[in-house]
N, C-alpha and C. Protein backbone atom coordinates (compact mmCIF):
# COMPACT_ATOMS: atom_id res chain seq x y z
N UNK A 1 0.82 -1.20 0.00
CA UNK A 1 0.00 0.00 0.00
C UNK A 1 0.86 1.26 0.00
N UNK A 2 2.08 0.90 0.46
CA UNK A 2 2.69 2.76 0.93
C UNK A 2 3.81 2.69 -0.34
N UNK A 3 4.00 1.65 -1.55
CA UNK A 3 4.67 1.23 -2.50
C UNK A 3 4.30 2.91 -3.60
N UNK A 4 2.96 3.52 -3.56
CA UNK A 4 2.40 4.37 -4.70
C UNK A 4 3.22 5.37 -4.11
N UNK A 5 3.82 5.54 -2.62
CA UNK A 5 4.02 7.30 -2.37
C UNK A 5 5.51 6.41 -2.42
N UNK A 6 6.21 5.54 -2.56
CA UNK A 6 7.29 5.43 -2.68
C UNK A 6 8.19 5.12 -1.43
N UNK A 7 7.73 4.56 -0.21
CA UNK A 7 8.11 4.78 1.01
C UNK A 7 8.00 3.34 1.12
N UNK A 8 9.92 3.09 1.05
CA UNK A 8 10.42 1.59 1.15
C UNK A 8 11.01 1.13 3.02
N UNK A 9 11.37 2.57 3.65
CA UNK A 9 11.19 2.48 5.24
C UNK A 9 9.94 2.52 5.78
N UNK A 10 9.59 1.63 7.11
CA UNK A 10 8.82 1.28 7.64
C UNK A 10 8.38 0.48 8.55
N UNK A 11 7.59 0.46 9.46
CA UNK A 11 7.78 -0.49 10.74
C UNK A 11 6.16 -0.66 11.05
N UNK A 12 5.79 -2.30 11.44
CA UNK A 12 3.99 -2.24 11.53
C UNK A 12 4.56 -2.67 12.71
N UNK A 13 4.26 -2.10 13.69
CA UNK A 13 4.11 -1.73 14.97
C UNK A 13 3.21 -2.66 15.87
N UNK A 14 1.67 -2.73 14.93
CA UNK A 14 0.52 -3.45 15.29
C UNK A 14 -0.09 -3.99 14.72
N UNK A 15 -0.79 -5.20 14.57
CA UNK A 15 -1.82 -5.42 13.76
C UNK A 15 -3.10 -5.98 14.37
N UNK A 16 -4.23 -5.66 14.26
CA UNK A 16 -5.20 -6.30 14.85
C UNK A 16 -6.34 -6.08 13.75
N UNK A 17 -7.37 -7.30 14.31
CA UNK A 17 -8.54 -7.13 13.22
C UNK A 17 -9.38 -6.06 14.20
N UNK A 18 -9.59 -5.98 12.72
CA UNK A 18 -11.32 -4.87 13.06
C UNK A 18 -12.70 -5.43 12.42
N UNK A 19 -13.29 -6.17 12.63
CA UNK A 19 -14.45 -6.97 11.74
C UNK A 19 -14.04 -7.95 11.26
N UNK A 20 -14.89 -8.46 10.44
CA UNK A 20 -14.69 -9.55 9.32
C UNK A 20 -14.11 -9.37 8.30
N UNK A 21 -13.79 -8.30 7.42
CA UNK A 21 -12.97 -7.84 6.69
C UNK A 21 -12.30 -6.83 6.91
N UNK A 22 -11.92 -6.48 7.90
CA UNK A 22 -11.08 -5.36 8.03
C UNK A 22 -9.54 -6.00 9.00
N UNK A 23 -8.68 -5.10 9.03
CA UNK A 23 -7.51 -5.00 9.62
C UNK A 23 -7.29 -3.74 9.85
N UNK A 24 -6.35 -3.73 10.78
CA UNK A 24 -6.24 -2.47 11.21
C UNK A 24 -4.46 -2.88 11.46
N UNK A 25 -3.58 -1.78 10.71
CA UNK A 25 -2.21 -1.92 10.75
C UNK A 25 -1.83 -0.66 11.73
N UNK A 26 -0.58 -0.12 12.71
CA UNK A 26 0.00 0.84 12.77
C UNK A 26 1.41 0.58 12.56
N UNK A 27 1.35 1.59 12.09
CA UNK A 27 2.49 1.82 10.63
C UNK A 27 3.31 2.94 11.06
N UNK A 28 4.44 3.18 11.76
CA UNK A 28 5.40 4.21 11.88
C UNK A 28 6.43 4.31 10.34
N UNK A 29 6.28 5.08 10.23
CA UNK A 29 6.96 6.13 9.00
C UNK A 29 7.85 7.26 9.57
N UNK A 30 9.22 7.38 8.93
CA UNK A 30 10.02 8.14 8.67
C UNK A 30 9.27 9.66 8.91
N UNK A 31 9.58 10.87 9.69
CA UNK A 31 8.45 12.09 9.43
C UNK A 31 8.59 12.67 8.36
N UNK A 32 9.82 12.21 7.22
CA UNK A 32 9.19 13.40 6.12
C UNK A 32 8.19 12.37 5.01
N UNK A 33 8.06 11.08 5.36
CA UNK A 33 7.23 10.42 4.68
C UNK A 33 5.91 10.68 5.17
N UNK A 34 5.69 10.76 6.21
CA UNK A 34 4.17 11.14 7.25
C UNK A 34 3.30 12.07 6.57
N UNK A 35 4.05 13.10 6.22
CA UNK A 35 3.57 14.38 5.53
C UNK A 35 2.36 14.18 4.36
N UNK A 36 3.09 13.71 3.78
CA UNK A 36 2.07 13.56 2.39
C UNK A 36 1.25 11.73 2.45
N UNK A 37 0.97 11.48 3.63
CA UNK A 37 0.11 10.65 3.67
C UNK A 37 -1.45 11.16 4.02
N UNK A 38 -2.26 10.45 2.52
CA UNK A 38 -3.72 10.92 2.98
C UNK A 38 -4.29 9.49 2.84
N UNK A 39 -5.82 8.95 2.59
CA UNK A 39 -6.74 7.58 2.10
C UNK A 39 -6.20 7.54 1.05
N UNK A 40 -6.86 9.00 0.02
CA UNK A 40 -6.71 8.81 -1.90
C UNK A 40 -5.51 8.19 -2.19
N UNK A 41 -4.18 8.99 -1.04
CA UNK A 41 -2.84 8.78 -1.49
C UNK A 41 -2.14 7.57 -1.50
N UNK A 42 -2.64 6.31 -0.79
CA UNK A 42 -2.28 5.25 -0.09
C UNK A 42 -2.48 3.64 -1.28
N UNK A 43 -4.08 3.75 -0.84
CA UNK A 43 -4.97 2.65 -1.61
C UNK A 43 -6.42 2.56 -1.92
N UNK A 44 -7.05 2.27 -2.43
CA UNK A 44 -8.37 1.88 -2.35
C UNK A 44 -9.28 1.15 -1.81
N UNK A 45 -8.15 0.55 -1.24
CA UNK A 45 -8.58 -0.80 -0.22
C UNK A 45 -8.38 0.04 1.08
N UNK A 46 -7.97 0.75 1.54
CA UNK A 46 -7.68 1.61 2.70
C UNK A 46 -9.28 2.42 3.13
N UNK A 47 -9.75 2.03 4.37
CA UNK A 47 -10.93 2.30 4.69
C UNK A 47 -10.86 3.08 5.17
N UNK A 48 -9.42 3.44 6.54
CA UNK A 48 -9.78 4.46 7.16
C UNK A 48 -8.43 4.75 7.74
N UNK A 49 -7.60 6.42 7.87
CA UNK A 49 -6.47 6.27 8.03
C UNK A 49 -6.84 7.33 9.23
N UNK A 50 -5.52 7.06 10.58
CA UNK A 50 -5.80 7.99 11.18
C UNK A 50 -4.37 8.52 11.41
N UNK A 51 -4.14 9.42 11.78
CA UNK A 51 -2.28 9.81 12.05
C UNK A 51 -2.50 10.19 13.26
N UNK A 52 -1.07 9.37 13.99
CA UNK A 52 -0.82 10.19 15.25
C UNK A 52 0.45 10.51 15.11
N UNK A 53 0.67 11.49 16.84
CA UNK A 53 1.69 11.77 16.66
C UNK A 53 3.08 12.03 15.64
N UNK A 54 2.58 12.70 14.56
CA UNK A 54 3.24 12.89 13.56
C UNK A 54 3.95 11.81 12.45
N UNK A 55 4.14 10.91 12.86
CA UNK A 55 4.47 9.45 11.94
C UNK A 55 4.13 8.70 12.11
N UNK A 56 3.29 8.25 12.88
CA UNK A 56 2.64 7.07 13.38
C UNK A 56 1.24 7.06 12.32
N UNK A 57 0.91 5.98 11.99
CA UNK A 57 -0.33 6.08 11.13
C UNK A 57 -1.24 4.78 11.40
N UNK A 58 -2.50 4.76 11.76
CA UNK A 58 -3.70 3.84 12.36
C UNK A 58 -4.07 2.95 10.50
N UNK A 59 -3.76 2.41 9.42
CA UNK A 59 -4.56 2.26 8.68
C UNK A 59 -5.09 0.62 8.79
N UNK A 60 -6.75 1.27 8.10
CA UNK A 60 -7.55 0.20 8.25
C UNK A 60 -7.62 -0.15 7.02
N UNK A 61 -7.86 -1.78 6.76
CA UNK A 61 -8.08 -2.19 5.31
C UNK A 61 -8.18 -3.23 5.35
N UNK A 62 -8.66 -4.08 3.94
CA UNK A 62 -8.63 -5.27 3.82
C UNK A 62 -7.52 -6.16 4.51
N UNK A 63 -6.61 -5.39 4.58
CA UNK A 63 -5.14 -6.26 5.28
C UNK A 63 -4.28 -7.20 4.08
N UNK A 64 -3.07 -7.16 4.36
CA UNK A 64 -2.40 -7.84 3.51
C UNK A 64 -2.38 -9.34 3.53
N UNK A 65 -2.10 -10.58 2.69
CA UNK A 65 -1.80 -11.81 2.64
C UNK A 65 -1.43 -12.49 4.09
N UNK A 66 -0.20 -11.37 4.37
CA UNK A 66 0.34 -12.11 5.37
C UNK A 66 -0.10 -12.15 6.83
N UNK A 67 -0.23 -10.61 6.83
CA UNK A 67 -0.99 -10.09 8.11
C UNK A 67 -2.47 -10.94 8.39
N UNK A 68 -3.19 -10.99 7.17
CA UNK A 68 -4.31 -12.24 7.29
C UNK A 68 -4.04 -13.79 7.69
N UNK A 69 -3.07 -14.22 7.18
CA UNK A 69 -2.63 -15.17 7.34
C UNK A 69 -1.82 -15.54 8.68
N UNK A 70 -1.26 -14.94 9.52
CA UNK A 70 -0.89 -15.04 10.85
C UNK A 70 -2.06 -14.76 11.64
N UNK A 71 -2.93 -14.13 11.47
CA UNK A 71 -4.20 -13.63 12.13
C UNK A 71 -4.88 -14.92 12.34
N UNK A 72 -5.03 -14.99 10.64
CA UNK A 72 -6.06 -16.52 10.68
C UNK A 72 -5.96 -17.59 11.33
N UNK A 73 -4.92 -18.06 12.01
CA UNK A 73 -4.15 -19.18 12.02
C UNK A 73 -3.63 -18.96 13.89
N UNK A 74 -5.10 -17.58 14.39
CA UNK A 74 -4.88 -17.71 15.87
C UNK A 74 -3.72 -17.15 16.63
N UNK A 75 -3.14 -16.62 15.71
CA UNK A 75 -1.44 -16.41 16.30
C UNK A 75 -2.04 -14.04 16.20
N UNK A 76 -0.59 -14.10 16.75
CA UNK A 76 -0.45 -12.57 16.41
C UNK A 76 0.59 -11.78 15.95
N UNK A 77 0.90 -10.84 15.26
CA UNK A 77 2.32 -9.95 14.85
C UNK A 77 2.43 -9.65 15.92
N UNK A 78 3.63 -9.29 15.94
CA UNK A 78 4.62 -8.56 17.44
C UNK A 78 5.08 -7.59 16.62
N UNK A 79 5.45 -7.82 15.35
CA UNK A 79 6.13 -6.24 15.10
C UNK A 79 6.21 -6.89 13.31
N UNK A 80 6.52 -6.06 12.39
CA UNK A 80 6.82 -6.17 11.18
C UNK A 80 7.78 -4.93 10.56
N UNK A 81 8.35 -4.98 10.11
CA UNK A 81 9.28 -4.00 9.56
C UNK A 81 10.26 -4.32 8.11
N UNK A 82 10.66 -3.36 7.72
CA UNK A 82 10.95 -3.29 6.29
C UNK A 82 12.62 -3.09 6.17
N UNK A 83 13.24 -3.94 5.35
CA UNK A 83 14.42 -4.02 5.81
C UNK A 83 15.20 -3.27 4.37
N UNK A 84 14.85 -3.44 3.44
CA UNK A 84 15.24 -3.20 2.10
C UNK A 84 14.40 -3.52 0.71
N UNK A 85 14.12 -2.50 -0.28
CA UNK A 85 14.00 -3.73 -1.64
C UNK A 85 12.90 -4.25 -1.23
N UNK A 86 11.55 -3.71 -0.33
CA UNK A 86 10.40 -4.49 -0.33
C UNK A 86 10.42 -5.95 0.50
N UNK A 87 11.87 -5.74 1.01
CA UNK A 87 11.77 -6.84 1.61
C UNK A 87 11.33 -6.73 3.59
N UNK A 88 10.47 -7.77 3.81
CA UNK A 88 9.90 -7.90 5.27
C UNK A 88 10.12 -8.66 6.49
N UNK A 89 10.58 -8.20 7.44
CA UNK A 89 11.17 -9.25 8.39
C UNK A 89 9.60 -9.12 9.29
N UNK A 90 9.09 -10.19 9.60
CA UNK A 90 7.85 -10.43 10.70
C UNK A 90 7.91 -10.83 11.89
N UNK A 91 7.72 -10.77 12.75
CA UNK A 91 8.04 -11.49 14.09
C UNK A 91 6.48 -11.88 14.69
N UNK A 92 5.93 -12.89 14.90
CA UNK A 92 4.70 -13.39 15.54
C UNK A 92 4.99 -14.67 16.44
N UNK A 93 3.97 -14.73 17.16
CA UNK A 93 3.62 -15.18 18.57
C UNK A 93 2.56 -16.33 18.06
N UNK A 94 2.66 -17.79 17.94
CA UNK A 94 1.70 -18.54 17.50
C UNK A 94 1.33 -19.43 19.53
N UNK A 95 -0.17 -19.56 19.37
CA UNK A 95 -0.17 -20.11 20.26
C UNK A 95 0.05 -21.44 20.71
N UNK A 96 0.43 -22.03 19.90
CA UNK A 96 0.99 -23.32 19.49
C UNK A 96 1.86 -23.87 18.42
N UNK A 97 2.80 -25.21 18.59
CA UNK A 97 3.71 -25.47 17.13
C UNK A 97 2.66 -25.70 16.04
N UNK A 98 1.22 -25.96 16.16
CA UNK A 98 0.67 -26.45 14.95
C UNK A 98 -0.11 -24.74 14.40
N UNK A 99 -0.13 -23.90 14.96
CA UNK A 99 -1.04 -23.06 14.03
C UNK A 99 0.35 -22.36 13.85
N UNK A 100 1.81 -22.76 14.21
CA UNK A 100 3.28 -22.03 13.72
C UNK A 100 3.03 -22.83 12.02
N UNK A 101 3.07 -24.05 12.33
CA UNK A 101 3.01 -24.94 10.76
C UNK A 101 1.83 -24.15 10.36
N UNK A 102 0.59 -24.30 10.25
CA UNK A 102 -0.37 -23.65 9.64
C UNK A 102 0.08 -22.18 9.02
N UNK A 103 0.89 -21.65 9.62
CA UNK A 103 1.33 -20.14 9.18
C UNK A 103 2.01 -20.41 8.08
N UNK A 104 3.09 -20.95 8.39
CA UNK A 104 4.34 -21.19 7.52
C UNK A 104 3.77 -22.03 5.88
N UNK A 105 2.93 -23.00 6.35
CA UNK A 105 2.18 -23.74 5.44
C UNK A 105 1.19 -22.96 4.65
N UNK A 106 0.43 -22.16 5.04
CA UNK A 106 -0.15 -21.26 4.05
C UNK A 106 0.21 -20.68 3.60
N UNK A 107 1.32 -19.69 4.20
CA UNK A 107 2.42 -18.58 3.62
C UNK A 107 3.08 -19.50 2.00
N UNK A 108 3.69 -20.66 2.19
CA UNK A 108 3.80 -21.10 1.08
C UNK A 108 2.62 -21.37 0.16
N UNK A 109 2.12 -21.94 0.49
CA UNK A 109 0.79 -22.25 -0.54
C UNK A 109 0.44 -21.07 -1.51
N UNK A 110 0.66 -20.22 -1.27
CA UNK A 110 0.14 -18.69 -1.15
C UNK A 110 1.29 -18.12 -2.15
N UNK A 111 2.02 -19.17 -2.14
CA UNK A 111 3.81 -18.38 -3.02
C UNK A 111 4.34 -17.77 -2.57
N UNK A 112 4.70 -17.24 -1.05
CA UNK A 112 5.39 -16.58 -0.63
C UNK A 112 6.63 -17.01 -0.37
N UNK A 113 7.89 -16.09 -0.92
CA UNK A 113 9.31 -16.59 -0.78
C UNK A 113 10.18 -16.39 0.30
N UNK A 114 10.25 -17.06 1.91
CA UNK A 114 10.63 -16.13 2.75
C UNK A 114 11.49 -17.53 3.57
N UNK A 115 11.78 -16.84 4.45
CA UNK A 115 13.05 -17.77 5.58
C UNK A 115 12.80 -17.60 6.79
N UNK A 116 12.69 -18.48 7.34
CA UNK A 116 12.59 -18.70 8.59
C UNK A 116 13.53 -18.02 9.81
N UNK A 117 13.62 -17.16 10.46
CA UNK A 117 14.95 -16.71 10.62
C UNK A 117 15.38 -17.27 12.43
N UNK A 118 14.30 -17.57 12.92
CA UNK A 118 14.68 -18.10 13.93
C UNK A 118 12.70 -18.24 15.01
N UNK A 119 12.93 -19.31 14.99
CA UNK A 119 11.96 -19.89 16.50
C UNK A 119 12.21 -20.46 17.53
N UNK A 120 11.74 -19.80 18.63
CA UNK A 120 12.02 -20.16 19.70
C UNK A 120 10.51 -20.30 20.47
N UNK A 121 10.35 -20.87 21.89
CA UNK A 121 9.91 -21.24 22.64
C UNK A 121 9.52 -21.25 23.66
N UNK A 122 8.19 -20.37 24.23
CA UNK A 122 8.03 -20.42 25.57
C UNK A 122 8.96 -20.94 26.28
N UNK A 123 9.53 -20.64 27.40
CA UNK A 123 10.01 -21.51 28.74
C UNK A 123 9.59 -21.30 29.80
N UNK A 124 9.49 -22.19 30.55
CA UNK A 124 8.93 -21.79 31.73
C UNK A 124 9.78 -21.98 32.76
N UNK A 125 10.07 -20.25 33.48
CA UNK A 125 10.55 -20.45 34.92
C UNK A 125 10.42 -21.45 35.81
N UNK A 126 9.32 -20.95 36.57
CA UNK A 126 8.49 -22.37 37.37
C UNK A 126 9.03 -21.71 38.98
N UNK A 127 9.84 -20.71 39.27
CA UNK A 127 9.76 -20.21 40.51
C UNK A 127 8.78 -19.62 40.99
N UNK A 128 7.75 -18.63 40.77
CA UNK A 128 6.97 -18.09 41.43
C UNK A 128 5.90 -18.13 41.16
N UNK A 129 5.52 -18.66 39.64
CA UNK A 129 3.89 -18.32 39.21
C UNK A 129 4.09 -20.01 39.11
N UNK A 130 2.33 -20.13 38.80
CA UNK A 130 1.94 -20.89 38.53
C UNK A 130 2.14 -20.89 36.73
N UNK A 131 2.01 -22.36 36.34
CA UNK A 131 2.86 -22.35 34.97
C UNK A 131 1.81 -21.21 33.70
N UNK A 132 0.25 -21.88 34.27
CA UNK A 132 -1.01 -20.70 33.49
C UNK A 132 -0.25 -19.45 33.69
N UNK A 133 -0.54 -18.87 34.96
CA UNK A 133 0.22 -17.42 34.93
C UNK A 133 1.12 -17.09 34.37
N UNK A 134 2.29 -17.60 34.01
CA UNK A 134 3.26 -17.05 33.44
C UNK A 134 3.02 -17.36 31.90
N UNK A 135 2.46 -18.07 31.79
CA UNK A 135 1.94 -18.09 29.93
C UNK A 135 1.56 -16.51 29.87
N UNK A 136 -0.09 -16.73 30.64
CA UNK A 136 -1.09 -15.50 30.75
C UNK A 136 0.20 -14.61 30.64
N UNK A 137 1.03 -14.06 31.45
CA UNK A 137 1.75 -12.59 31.79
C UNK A 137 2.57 -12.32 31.04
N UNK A 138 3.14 -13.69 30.57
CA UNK A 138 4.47 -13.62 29.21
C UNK A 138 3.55 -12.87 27.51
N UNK A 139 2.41 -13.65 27.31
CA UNK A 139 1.46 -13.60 26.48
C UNK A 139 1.02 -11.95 26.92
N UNK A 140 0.54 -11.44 27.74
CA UNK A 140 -0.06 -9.74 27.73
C UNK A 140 1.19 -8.98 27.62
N UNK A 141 2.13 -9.35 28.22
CA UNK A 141 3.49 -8.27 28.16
C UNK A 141 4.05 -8.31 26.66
N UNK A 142 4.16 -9.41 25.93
CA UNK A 142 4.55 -9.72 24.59
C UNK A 142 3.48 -9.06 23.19
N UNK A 143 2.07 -9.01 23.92
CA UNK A 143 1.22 -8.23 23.20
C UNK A 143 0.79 -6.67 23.58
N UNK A 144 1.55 -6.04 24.81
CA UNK A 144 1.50 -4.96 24.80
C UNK A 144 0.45 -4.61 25.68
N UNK A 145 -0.11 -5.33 26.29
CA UNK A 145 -0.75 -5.23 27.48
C UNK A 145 -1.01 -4.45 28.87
N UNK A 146 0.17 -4.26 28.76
CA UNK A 146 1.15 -2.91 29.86
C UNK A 146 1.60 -1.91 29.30
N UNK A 147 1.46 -1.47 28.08
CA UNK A 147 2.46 -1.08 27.79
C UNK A 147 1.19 0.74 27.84
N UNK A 148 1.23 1.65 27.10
CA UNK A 148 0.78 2.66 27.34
C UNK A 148 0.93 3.49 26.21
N UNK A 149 0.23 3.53 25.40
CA UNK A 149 -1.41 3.09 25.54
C UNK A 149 -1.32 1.55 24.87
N UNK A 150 -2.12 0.85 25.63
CA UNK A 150 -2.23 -0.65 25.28
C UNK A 150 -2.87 -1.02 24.01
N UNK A 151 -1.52 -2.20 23.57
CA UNK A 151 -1.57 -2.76 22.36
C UNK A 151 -2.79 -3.59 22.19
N UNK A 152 -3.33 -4.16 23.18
CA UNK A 152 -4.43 -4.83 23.32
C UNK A 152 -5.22 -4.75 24.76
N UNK A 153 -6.48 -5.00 24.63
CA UNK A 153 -6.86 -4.77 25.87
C UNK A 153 -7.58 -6.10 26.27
N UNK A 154 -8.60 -5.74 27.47
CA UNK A 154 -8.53 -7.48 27.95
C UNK A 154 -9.31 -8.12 27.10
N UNK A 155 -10.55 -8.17 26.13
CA UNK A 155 -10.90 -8.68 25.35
C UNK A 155 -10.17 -8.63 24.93
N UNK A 156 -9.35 -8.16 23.86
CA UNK A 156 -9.16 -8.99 22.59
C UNK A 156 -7.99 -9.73 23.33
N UNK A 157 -7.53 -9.48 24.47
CA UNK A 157 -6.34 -10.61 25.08
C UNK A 157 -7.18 -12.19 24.96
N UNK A 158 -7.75 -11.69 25.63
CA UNK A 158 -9.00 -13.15 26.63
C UNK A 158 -9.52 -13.64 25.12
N UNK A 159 -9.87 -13.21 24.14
CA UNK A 159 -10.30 -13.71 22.68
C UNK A 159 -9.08 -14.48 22.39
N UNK A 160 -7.93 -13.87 22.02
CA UNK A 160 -6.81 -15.12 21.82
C UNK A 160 -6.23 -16.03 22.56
N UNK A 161 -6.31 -15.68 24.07
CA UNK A 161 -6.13 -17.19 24.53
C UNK A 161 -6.76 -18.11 24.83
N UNK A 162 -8.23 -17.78 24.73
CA UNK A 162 -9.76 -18.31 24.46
C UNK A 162 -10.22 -18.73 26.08
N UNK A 163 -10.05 -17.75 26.57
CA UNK A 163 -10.89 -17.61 28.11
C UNK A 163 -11.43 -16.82 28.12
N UNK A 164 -12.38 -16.60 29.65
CA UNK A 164 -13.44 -15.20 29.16
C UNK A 164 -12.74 -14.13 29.89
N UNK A 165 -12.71 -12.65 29.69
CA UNK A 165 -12.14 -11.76 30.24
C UNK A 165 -11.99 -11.64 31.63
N UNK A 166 -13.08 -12.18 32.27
CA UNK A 166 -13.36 -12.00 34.10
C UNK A 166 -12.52 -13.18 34.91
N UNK A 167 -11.90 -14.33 33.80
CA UNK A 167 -10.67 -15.56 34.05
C UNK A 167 -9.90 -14.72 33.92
N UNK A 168 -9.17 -14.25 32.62
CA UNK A 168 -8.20 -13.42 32.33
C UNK A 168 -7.69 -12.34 33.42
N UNK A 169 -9.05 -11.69 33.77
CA UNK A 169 -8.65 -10.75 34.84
C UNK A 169 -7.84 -11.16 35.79
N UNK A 170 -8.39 -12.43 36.76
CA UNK A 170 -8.24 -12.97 37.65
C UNK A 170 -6.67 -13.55 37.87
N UNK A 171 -6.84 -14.21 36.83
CA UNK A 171 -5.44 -14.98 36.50
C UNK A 171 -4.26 -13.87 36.57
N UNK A 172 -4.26 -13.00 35.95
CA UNK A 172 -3.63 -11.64 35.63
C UNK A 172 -3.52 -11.16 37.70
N UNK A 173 -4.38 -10.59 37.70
CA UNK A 173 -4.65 -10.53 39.58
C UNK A 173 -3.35 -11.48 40.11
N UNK A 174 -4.02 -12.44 40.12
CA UNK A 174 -3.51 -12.96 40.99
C UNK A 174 -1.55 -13.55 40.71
N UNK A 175 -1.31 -13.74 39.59
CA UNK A 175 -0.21 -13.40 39.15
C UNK A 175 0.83 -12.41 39.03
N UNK A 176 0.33 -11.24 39.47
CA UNK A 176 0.66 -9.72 39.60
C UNK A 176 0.81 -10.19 41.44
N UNK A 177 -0.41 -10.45 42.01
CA UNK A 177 -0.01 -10.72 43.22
C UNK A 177 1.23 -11.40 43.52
N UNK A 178 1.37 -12.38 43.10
CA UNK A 178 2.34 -13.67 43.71
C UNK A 178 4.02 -12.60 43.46
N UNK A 179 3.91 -12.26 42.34
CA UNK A 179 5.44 -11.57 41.54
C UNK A 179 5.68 -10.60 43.27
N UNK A 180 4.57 -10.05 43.12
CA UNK A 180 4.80 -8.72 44.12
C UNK A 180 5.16 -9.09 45.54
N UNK A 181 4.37 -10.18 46.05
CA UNK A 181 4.73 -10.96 47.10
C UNK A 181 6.34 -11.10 47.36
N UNK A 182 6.49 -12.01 46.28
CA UNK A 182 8.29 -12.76 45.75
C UNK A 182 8.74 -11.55 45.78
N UNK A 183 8.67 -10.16 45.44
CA UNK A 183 9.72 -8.74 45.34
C UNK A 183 9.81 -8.62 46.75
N UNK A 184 8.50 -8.37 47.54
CA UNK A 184 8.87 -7.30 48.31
C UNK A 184 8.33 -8.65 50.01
N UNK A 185 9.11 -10.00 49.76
CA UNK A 185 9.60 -10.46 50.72
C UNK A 185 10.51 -10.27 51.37
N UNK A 186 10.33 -10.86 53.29
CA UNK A 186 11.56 -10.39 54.06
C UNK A 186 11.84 -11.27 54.47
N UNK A 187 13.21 -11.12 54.41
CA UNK A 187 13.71 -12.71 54.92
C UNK A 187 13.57 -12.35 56.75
């Protein structure tokens, strides 16, 4: 989409759906690229653009191949960015090794020419939380959960790890508890 104004730097920051056909990307841009971003200027497929903070850009749209395709498949982007030459490094969070294959497996199907550049693996501490909790806390901190203003909030958290928000809460609670406990013990 940002190929028409010529703007080969770039970083997707976020991706989340918005509906059944929509996506919603944020897209940090270079600030003298920011400038001359409008809808007309972008795509047609671009539903709805919003700018913040001067390079930062909200756009909504059909969503790309890939961004659909990690979505679909239950998982989430952590970050996407543009390295050269149209070329894309992705980083996502699958909630399991089989919807990781499902990614990778459609991505080909699909003709996409890309490399694997490295996967790795939950681990689990196992000192202070319970093993749920530290999924739960690894999983909101990794999606931005804390972060300000939040990358996700507790629905759409509690939607991808497929509990209901008032578990999520809880779990979250009480995991925040235990950490805080373990800090500010006295021997």
């Amino acid at each position: 989409m940002l190929d028409s104004l010529k703007i080969k730097q770039f970083k997707i920051s976020d991706v989340r759906e918005s509906g059944k056909s929509s996506v919603r990307h944020l897209v940090e841009l270079l600030p003298e690229h920011a400038e001359g971003v409008s809808v007309g200027s972008i795509s047609k497929r671009v539903k709805r653009l919003k700018i913040q903070r001067g390079r930062n850009i909200w756009v909504e749209s059909e969503g790309c191949d890939v961004c659909n395709t990690i979505l679909s498949h239950g998982s989430f982007l952590v970050s996407g960015r543009s390295i050269k030459d149209y070329k894309l490094v992705y980083s996502f969070i699958a909630p399991n090794f089989d919807a990781y294959m499902g990614v990778v497996s459609a991505l080909r199907e699909k003709g996409f020419k890309f490399r694997v550049l490295k996967v790795g693996r939950f681990r689990l501490k196992g000192e202070v939380l319970t093993e749920r909790q530290e999924r739960v806390l690894w999983l909101a901190l990794k999606m931005g959960f804390f972060e300000y203003p939040k990358r996700i909030n507790m629905a759409e958290l509690s939607q991808k790890i497929g509990i209901s928000p008032s578990n999520l809460s809880e779990i979250i609670r009480r995991g925040i508890r235990r950490l805080l406990e373990h800090y500010f013990k006295t021997s």
